[in-house]
Protein backbone atom coordinates (compact mmCIF):
# COMPACT_ATOMS: atom_id res chain seq x y z
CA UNK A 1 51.56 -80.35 -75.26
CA UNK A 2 49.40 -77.28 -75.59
CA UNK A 3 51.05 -73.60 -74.97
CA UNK A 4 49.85 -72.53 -71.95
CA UNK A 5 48.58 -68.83 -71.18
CA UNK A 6 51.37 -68.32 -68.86
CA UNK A 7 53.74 -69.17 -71.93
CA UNK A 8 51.34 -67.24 -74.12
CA UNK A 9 51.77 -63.99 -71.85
CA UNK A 10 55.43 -64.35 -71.43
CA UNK A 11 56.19 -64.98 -75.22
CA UNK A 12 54.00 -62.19 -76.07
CA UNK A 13 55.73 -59.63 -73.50
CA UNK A 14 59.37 -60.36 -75.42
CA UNK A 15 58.00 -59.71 -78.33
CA UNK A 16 56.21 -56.75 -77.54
CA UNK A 17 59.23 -54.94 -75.85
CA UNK A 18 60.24 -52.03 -77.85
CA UNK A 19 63.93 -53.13 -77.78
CA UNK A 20 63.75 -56.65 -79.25
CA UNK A 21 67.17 -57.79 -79.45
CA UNK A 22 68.05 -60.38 -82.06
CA UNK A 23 68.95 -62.89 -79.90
CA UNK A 24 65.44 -62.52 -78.19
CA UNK A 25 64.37 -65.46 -80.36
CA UNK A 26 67.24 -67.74 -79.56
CA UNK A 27 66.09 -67.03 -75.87
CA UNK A 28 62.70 -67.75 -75.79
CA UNK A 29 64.04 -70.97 -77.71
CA UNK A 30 65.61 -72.11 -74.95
CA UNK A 31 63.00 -70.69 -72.53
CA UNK A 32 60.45 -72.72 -74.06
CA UNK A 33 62.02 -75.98 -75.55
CA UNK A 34 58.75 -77.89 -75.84
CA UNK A 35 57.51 -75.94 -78.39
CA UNK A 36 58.11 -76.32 -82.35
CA UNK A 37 59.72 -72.49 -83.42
CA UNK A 38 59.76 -71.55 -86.76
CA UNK A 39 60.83 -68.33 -88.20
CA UNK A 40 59.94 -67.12 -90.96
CA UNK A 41 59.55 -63.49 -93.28
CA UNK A 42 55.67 -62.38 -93.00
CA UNK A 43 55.50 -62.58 -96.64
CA UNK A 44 55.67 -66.51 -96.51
CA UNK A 45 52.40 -67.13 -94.29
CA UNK A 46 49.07 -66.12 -96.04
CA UNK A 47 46.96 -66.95 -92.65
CA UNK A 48 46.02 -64.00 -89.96
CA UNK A 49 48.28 -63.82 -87.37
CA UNK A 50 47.20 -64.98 -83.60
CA UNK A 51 49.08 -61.83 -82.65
CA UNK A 52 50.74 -59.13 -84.52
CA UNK A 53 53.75 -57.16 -82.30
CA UNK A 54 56.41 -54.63 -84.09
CA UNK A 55 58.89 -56.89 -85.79
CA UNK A 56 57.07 -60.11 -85.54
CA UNK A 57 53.70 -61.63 -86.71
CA UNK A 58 52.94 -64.51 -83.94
CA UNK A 59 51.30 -67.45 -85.27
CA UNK A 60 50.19 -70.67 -83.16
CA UNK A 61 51.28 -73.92 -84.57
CA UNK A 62 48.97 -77.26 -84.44
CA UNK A 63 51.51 -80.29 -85.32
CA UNK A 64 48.46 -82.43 -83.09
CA UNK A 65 47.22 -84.64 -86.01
CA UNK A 66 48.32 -85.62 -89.45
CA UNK A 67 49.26 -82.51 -91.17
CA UNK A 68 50.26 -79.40 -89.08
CA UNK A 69 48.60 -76.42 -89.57
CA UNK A 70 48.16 -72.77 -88.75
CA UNK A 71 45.87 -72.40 -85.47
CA UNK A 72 43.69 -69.56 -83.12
CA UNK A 73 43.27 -72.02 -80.81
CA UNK A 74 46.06 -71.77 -78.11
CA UNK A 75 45.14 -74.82 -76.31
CA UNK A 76 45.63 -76.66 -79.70
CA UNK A 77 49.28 -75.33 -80.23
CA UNK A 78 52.52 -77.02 -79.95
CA UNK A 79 54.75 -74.72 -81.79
CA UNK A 80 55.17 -71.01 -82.78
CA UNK A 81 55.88 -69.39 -86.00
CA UNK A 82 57.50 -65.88 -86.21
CA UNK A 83 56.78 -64.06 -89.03
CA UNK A 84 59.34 -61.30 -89.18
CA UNK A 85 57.78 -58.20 -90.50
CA UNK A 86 59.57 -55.63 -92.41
């Protein structure tokens, strides 16, 4: 199942609050348990980032066909990876 822009904007509005707690992740987690979340440092994912906020690099996550694989295609998406920037 595809991330949805409503999911999109809400995911992106945690992340772009200026007092991301730690357990902000863990949250939107649970918020959104239909989606594959991976976190990561920034240093481990070569690709451009879908999104870039503060602490996080936001990358969309195609597990779709054979092989998953990095996506800008929202509507392909079925995960998230977080890229924590340092």
């Amino acid at each position: 199942m595809a991330v949805s822009e409503t999911e999109l904007s809400e995911i992106e509005e945690v992340l772009a609050a200026p007092d991301l707690a730690p357990a902000a992740v863990s949250a939107l987690r649970q918020r959104f348990p239909k989606l594959s979340w991976t976190q990561c440092d920034a240093s481990d994912v070569g690709e451009t980032p879908f999104r870039t906020f503060p602490l996080f690099d936001l990358h969309l996550l195609d597990t779709a066909d054979h092989c998953a694989q990095i996506t800008a295609d929202p509507t392909r998406a079925t995960g998230i990876i977080l890229a924590k920037r340092s």
